[in-house]
PDB file of N, CA and C in Angstrom:
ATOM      1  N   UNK A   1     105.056 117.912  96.101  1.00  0.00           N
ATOM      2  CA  UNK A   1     103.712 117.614  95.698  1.00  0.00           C
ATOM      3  C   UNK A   1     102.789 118.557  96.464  1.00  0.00           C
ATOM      4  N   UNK A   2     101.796 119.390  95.479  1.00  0.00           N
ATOM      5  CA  UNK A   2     100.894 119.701  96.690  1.00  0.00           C
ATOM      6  C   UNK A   2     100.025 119.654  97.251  1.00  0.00           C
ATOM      7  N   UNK A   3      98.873 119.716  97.659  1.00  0.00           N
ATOM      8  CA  UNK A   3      97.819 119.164  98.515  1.00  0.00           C
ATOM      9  C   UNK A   3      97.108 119.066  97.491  1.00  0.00           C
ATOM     10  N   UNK A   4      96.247 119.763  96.496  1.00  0.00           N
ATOM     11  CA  UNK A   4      95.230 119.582  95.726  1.00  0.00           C
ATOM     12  C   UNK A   4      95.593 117.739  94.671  1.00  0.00           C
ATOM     13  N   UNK A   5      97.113 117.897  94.809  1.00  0.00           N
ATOM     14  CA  UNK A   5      97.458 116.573  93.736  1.00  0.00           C
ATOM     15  C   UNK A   5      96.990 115.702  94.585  1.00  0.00           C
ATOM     16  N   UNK A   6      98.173 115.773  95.859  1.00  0.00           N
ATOM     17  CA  UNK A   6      97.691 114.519  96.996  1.00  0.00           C
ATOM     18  C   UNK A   6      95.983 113.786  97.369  1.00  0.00           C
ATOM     19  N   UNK A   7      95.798 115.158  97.375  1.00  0.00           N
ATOM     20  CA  UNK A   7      94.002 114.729  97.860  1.00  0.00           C
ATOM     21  C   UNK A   7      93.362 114.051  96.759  1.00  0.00           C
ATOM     22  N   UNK A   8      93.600 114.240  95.103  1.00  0.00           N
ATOM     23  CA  UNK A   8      93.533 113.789  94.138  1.00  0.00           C
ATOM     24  C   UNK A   8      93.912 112.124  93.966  1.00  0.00           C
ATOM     25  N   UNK A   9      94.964 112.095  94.113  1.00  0.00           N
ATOM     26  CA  UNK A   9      95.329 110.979  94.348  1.00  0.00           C
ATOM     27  C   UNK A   9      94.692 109.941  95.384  1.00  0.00           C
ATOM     28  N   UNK A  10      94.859 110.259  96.496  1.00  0.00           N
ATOM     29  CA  UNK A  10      93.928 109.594  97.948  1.00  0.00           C
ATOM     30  C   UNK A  10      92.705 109.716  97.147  1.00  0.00           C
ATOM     31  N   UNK A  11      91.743 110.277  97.022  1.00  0.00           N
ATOM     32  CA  UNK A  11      90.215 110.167  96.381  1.00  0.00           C
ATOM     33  C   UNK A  11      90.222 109.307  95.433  1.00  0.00           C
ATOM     34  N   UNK A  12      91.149 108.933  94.386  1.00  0.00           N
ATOM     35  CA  UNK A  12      91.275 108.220  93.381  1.00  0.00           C
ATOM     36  C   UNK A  12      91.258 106.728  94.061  1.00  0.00           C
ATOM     37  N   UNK A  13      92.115 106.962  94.796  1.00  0.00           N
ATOM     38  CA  UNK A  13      92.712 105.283  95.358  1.00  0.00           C
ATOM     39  C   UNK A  13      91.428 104.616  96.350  1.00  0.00           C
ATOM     40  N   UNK A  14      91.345 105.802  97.305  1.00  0.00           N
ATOM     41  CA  UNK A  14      89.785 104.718  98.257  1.00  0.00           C
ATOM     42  C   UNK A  14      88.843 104.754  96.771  1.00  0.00           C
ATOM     43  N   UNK A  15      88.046 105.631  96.244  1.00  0.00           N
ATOM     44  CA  UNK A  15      87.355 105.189  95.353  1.00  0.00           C
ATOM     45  C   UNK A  15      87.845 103.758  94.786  1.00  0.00           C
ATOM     46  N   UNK A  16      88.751 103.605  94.184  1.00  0.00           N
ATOM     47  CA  UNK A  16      89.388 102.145  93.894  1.00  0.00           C
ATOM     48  C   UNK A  16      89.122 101.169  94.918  1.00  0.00           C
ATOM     49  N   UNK A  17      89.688 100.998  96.237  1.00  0.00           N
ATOM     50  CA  UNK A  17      89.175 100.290  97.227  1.00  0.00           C
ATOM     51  C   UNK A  17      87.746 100.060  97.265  1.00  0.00           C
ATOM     52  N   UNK A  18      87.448 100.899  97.495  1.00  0.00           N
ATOM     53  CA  UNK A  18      85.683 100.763  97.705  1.00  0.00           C
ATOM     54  C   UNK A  18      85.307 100.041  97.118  1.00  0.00           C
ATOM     55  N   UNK A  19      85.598  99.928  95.543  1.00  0.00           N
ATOM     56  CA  UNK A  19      84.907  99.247  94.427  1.00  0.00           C
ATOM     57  C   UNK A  19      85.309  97.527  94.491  1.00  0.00           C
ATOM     58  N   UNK A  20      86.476  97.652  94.982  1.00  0.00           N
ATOM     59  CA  UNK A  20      87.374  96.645  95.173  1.00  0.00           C
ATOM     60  C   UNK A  20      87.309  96.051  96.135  1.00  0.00           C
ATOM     61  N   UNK A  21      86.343  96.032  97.177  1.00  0.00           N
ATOM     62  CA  UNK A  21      86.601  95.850  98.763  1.00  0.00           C
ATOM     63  C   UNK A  21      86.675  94.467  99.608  1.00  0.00           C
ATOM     64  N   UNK A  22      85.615  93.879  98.896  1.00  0.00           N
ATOM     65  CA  UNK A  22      86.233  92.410  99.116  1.00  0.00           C
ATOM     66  C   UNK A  22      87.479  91.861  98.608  1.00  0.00           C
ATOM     67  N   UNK A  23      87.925  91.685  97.311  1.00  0.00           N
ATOM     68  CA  UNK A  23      88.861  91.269  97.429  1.00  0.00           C
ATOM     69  C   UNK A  23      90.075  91.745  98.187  1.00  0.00           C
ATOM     70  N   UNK A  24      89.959  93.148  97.840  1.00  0.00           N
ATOM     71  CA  UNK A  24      91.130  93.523  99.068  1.00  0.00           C
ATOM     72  C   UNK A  24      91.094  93.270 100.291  1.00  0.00           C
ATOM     73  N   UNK A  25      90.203  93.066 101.248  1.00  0.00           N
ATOM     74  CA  UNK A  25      90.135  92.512 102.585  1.00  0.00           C
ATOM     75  C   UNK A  25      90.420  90.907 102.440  1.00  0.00           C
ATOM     76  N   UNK A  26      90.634  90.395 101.236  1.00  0.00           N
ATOM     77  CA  UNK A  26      90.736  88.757 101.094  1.00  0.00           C
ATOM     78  C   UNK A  26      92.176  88.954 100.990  1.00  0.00           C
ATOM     79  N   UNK A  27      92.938  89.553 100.169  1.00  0.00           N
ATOM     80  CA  UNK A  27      94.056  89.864  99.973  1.00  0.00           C
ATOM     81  C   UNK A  27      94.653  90.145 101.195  1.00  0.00           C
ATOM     82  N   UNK A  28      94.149  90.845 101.416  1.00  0.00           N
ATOM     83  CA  UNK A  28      95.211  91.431 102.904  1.00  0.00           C
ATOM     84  C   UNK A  28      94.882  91.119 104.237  1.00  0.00           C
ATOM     85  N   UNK A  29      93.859  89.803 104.439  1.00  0.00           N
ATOM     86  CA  UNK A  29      93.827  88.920 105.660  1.00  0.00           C
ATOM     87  C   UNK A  29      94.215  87.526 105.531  1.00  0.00           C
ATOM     88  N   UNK A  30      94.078  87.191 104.162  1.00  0.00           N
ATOM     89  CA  UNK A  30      94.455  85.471 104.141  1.00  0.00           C
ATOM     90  C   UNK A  30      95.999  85.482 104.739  1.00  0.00           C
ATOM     91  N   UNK A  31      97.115  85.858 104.100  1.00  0.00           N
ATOM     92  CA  UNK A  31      98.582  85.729 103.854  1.00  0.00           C
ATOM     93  C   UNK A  31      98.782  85.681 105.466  1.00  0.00           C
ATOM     94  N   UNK A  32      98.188  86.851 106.164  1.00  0.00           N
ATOM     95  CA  UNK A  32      98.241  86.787 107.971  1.00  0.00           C
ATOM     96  C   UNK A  32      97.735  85.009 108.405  1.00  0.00           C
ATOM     97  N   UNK A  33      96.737  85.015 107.994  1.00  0.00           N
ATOM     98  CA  UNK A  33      96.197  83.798 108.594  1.00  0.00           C
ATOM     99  C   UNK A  33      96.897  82.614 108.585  1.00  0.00           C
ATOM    100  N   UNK A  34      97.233  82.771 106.896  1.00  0.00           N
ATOM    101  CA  UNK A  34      97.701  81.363 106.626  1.00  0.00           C
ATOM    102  C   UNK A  34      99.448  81.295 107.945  1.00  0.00           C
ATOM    103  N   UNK A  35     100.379  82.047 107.352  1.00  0.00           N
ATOM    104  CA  UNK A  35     101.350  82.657 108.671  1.00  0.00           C
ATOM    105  C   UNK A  35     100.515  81.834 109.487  1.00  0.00           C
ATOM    106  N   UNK A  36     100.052  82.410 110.847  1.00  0.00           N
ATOM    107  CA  UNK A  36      99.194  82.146 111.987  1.00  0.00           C
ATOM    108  C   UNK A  36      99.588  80.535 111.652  1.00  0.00           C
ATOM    109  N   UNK A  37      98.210  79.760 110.888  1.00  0.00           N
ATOM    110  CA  UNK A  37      98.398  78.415 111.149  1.00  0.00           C
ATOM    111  C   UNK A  37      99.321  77.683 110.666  1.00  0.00           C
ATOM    112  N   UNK A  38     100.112  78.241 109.475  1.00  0.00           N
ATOM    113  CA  UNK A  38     101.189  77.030 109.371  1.00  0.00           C
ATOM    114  C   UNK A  38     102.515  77.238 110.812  1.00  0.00           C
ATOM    115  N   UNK A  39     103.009  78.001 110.998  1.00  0.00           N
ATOM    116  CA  UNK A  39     104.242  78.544 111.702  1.00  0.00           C
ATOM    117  C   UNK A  39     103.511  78.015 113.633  1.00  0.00           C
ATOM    118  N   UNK A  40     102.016  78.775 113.665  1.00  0.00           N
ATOM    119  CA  UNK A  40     101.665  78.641 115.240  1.00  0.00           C
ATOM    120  C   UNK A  40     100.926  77.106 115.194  1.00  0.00           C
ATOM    121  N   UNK A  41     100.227  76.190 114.308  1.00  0.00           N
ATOM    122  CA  UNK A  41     100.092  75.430 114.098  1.00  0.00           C
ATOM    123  C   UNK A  41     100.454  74.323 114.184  1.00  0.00           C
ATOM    124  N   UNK A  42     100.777  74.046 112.785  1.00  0.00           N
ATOM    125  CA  UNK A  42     101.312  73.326 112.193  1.00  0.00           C
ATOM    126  C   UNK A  42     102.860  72.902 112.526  1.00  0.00           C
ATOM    127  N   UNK A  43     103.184  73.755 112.456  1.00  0.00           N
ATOM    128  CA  UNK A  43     104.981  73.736 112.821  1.00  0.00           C
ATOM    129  C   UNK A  43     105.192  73.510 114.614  1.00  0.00           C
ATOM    130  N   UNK A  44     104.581  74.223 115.509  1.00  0.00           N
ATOM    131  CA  UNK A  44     104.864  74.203 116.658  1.00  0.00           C
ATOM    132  C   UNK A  44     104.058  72.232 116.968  1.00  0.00           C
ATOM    133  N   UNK A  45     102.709  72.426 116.311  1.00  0.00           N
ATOM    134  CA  UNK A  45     102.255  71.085 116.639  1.00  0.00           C
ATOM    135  C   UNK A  45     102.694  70.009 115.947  1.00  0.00           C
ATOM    136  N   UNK A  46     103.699  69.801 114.816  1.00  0.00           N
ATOM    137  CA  UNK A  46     104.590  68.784 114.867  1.00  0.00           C
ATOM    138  C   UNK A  46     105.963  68.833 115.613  1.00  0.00           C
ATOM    139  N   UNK A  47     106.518  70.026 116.019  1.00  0.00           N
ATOM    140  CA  UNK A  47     107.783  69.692 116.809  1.00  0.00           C
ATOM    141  C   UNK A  47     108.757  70.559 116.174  1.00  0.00           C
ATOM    142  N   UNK A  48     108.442  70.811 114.870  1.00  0.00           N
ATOM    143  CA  UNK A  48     110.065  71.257 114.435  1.00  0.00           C
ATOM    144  C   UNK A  48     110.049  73.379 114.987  1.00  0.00           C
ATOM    145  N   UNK A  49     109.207  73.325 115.517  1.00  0.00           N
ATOM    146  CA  UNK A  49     109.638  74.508 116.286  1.00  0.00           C
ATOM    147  C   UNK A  49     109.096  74.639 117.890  1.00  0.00           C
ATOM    148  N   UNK A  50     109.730  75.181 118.632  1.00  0.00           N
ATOM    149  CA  UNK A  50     109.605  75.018 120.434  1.00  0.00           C
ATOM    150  C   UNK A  50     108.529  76.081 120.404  1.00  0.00           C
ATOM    151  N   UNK A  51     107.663  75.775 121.579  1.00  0.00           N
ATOM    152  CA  UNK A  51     106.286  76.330 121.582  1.00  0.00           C
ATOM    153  C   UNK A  51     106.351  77.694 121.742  1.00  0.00           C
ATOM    154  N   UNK A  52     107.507  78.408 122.681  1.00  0.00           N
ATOM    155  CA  UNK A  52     107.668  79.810 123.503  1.00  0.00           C
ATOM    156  C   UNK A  52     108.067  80.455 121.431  1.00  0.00           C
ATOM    157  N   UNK A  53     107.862  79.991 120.632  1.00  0.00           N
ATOM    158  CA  UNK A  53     108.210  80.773 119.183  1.00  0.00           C
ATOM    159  C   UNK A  53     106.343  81.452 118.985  1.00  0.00           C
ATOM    160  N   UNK A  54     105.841  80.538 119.044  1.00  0.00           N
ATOM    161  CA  UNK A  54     104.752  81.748 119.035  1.00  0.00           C
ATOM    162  C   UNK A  54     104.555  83.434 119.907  1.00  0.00           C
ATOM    163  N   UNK A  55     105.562  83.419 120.798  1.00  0.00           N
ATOM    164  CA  UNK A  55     105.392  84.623 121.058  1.00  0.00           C
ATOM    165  C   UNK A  55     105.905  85.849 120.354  1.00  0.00           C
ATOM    166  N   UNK A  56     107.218  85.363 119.413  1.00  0.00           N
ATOM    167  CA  UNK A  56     107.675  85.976 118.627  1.00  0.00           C
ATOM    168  C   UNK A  56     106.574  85.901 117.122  1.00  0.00           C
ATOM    169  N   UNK A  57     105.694  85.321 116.705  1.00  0.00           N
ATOM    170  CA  UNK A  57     105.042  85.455 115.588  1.00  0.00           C
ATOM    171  C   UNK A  57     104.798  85.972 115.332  1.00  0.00           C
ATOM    172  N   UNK A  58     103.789  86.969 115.752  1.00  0.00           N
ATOM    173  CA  UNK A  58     102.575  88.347 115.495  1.00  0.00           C
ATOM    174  C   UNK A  58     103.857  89.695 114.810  1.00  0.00           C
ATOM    175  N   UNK A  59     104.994  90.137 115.802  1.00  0.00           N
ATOM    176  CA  UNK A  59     105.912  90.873 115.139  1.00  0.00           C
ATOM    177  C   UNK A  59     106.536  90.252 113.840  1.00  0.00           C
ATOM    178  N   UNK A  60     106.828  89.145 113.676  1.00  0.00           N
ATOM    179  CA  UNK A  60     107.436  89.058 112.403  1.00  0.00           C
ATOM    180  C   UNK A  60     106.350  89.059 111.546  1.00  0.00           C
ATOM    181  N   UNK A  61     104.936  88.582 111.774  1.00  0.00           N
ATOM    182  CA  UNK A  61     103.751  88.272 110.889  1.00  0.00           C
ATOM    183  C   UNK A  61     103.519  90.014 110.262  1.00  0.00           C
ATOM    184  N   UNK A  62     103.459  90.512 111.081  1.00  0.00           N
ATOM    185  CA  UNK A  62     102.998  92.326 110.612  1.00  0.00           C
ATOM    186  C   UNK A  62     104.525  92.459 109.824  1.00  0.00           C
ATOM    187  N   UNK A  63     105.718  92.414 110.104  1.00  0.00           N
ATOM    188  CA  UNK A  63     106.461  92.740 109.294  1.00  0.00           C
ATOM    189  C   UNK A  63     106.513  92.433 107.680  1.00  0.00           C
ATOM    190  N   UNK A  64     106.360  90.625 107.862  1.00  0.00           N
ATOM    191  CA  UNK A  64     106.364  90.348 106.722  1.00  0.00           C
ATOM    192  C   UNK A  64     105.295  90.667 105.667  1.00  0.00           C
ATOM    193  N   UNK A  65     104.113  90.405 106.442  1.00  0.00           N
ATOM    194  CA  UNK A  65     103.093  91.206 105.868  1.00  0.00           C
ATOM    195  C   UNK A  65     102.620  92.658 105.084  1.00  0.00           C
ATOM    196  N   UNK A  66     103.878  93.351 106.126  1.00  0.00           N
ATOM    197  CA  UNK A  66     103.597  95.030 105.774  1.00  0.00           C
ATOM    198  C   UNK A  66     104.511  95.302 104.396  1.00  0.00           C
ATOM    199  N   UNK A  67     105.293  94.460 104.062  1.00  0.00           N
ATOM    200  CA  UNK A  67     106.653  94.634 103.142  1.00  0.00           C
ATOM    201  C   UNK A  67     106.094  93.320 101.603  1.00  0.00           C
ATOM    202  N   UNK A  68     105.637  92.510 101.744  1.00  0.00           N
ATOM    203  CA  UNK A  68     104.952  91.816 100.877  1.00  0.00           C
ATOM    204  C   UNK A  68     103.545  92.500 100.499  1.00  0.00           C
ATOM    205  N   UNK A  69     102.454  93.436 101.291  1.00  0.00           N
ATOM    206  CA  UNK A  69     102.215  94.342 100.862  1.00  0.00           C
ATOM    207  C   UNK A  69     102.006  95.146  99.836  1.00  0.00           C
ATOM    208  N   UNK A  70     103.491  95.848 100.661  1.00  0.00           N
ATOM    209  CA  UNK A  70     104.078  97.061  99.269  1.00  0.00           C
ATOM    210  C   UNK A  70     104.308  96.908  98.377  1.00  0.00           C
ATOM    211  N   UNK A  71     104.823  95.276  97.940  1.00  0.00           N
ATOM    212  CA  UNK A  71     105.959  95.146  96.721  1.00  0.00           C
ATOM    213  C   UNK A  71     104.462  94.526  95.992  1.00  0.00           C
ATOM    214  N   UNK A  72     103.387  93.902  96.811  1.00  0.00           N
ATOM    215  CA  UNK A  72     102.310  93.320  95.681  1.00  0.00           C
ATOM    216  C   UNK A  72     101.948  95.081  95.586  1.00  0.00           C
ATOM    217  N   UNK A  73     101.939  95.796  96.285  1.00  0.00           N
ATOM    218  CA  UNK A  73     100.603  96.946  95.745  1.00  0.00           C
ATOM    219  C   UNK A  73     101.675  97.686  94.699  1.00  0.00           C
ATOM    220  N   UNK A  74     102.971  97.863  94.576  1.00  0.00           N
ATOM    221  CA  UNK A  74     103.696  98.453  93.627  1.00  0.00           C
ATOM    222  C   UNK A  74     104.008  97.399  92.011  1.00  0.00           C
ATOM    223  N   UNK A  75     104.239  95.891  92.491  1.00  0.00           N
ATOM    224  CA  UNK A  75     104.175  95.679  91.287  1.00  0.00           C
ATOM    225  C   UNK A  75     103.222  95.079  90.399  1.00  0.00           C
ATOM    226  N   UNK A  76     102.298  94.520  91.449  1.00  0.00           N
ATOM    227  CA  UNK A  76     101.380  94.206  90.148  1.00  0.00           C
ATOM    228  C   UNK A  76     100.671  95.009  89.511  1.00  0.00           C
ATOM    229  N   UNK A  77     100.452  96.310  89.312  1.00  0.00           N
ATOM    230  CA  UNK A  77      99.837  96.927  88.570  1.00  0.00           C
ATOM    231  C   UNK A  77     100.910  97.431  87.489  1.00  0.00           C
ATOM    232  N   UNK A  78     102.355  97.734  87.870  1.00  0.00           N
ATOM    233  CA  UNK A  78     103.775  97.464  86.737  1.00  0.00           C
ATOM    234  C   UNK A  78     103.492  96.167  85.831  1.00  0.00           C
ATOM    235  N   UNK A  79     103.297  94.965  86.337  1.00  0.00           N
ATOM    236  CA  UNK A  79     103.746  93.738  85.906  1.00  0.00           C
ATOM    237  C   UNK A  79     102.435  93.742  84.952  1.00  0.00           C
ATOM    238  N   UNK A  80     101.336  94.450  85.171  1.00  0.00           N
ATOM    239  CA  UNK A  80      99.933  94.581  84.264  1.00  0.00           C
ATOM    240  C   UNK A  80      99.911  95.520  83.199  1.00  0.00           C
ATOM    241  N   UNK A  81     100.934  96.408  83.442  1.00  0.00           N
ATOM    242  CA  UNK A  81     101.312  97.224  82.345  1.00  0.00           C
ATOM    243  C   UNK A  81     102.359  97.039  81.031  1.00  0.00           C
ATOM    244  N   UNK A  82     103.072  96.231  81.705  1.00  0.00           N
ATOM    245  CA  UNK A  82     104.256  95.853  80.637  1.00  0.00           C
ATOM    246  C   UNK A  82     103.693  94.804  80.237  1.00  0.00           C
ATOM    247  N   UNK A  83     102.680  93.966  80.860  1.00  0.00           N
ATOM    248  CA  UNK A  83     102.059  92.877  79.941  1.00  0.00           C
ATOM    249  C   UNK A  83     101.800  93.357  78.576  1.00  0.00           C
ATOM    250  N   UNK A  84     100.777  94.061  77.962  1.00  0.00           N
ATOM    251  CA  UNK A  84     100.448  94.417  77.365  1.00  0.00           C
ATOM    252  C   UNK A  84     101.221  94.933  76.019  1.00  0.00           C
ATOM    253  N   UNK A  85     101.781  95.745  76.561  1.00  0.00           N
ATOM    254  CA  UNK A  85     102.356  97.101  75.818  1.00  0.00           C
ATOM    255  C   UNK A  85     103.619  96.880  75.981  1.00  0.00           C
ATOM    256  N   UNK A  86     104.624  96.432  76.987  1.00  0.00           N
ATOM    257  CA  UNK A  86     105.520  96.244  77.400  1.00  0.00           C
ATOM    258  C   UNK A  86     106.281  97.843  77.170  1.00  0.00           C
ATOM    259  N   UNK A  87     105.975  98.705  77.648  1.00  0.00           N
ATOM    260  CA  UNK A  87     106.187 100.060  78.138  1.00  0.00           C
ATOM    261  C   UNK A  87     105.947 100.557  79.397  1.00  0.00           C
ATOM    262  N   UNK A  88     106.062 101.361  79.832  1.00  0.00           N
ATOM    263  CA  UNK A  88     105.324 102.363  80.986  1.00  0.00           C
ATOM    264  C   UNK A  88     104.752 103.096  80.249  1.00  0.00           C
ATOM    265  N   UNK A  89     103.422 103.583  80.470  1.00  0.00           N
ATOM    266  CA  UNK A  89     102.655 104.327  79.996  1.00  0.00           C
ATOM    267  C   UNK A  89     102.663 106.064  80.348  1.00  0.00           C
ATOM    268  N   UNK A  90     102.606 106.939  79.573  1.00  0.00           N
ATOM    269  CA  UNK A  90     102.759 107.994  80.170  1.00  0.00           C
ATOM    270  C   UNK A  90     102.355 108.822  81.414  1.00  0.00           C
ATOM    271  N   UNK A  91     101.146 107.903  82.060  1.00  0.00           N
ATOM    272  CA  UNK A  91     100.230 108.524  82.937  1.00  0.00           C
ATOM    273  C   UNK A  91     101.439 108.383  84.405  1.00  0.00           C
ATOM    274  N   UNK A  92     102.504 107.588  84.300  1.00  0.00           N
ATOM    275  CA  UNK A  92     103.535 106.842  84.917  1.00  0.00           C
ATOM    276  C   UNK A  92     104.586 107.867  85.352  1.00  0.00           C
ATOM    277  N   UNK A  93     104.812 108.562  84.215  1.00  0.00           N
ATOM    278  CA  UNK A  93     106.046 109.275  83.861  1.00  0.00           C
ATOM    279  C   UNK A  93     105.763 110.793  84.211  1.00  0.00           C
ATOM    280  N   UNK A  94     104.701 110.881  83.986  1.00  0.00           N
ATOM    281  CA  UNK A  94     103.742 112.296  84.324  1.00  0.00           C
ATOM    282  C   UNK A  94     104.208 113.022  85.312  1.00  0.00           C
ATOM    283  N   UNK A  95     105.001 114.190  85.619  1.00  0.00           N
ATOM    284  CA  UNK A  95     104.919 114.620  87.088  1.00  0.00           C
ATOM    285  C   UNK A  95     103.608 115.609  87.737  1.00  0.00           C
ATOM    286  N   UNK A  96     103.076 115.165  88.907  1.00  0.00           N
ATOM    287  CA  UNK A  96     102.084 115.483  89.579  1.00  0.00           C
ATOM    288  C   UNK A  96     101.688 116.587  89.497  1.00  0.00           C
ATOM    289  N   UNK A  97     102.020 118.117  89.153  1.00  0.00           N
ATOM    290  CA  UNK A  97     101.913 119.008  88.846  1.00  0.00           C
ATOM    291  C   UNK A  97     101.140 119.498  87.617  1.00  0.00           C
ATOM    292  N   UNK A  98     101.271 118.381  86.738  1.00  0.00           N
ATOM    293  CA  UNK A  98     100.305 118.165  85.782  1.00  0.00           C
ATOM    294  C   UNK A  98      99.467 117.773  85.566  1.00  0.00           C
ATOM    295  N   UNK A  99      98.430 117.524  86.211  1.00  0.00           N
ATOM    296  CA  UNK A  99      97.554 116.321  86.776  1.00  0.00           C
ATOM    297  C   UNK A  99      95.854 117.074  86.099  1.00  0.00           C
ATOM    298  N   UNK A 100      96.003 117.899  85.517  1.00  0.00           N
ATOM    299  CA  UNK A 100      94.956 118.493  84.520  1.00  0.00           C
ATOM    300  C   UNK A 100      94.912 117.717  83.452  1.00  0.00           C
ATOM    301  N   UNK A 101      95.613 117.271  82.827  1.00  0.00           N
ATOM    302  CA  UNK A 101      95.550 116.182  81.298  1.00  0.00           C
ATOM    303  C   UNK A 101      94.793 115.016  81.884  1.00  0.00           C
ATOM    304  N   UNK A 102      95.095 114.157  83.104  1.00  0.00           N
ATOM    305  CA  UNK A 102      94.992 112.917  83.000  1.00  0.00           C
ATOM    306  C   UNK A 102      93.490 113.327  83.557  1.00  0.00           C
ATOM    307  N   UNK A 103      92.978 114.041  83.960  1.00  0.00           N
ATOM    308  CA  UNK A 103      91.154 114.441  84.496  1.00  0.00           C
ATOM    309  C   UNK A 103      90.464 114.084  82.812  1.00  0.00           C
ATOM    310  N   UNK A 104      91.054 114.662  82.124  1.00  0.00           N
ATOM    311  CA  UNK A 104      90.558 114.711  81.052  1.00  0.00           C
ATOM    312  C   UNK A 104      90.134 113.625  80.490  1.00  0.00           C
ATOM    313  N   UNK A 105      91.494 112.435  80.588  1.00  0.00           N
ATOM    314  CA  UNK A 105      91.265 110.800  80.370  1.00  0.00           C
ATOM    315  C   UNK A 105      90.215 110.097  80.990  1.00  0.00           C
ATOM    316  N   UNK A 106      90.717 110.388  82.386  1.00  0.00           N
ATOM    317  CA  UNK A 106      90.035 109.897  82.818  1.00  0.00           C
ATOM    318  C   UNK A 106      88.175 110.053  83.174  1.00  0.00           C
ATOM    319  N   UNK A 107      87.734 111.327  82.659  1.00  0.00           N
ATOM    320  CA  UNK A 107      86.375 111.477  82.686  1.00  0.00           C
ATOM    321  C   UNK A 107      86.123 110.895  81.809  1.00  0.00           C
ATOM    322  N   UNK A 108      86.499 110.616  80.122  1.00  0.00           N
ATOM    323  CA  UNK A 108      86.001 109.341  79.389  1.00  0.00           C
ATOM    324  C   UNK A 108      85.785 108.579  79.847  1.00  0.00           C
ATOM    325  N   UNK A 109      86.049 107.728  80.995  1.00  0.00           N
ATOM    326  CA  UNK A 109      85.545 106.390  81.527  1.00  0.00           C
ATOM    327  C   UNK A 109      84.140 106.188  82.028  1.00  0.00           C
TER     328      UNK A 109
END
């Protein structure tokens, strides 16, 4: 890939964020939190886990977090595509090198 695609891409995506920004900061702080109080909470303050387990939380919390993540930021926008159409769309299949057609699409918007 080379830099002009990449940078293309990155500009595309924060623009997306930006627009998007609350929910994505809702998205990607609740799932931590909730973690936090049920497991350091809930669980340690009824008993069925020994208190010295909160020290192990925070590492498994970023793990699980960082990997639930990926698989929401990779498939739900798949799982929004095959809704529809139940295809992959060509913009999908496209290799990056080509990335002159889809400018084109996308300035209609």
């Amino acid at each position: 890939m080379n830099g002009k695609a990449f940078l293309a891409l990155l500009a595309r995506d924060a623009h997306v964020a930006r627009r998007n920004l609350i929910p994505l900061l809702f998205q990607t702080f609740l799932q931590p939190l909730l973690f936090v109080f049920i497991f350091g909470r809930v669980m340690v303050g009824s008993g069925y886990l020994p208190a010295t387990y909160k020290s192990l939380l925070l590492p498994g919390i970023m793990a699980i977090s960082m990997v639930f993540t990926g698989i929401w930021a990779v498939a739900m926008p798949l799982i929004g595509e095959f809704q529809f159409t139940r295809e992959i769309e060509d913009d999908y299949l496209r290799p990056l090198i080509s990335l002159g057609s889809p400018w084109k699409k996308w300035s209609r918007d």
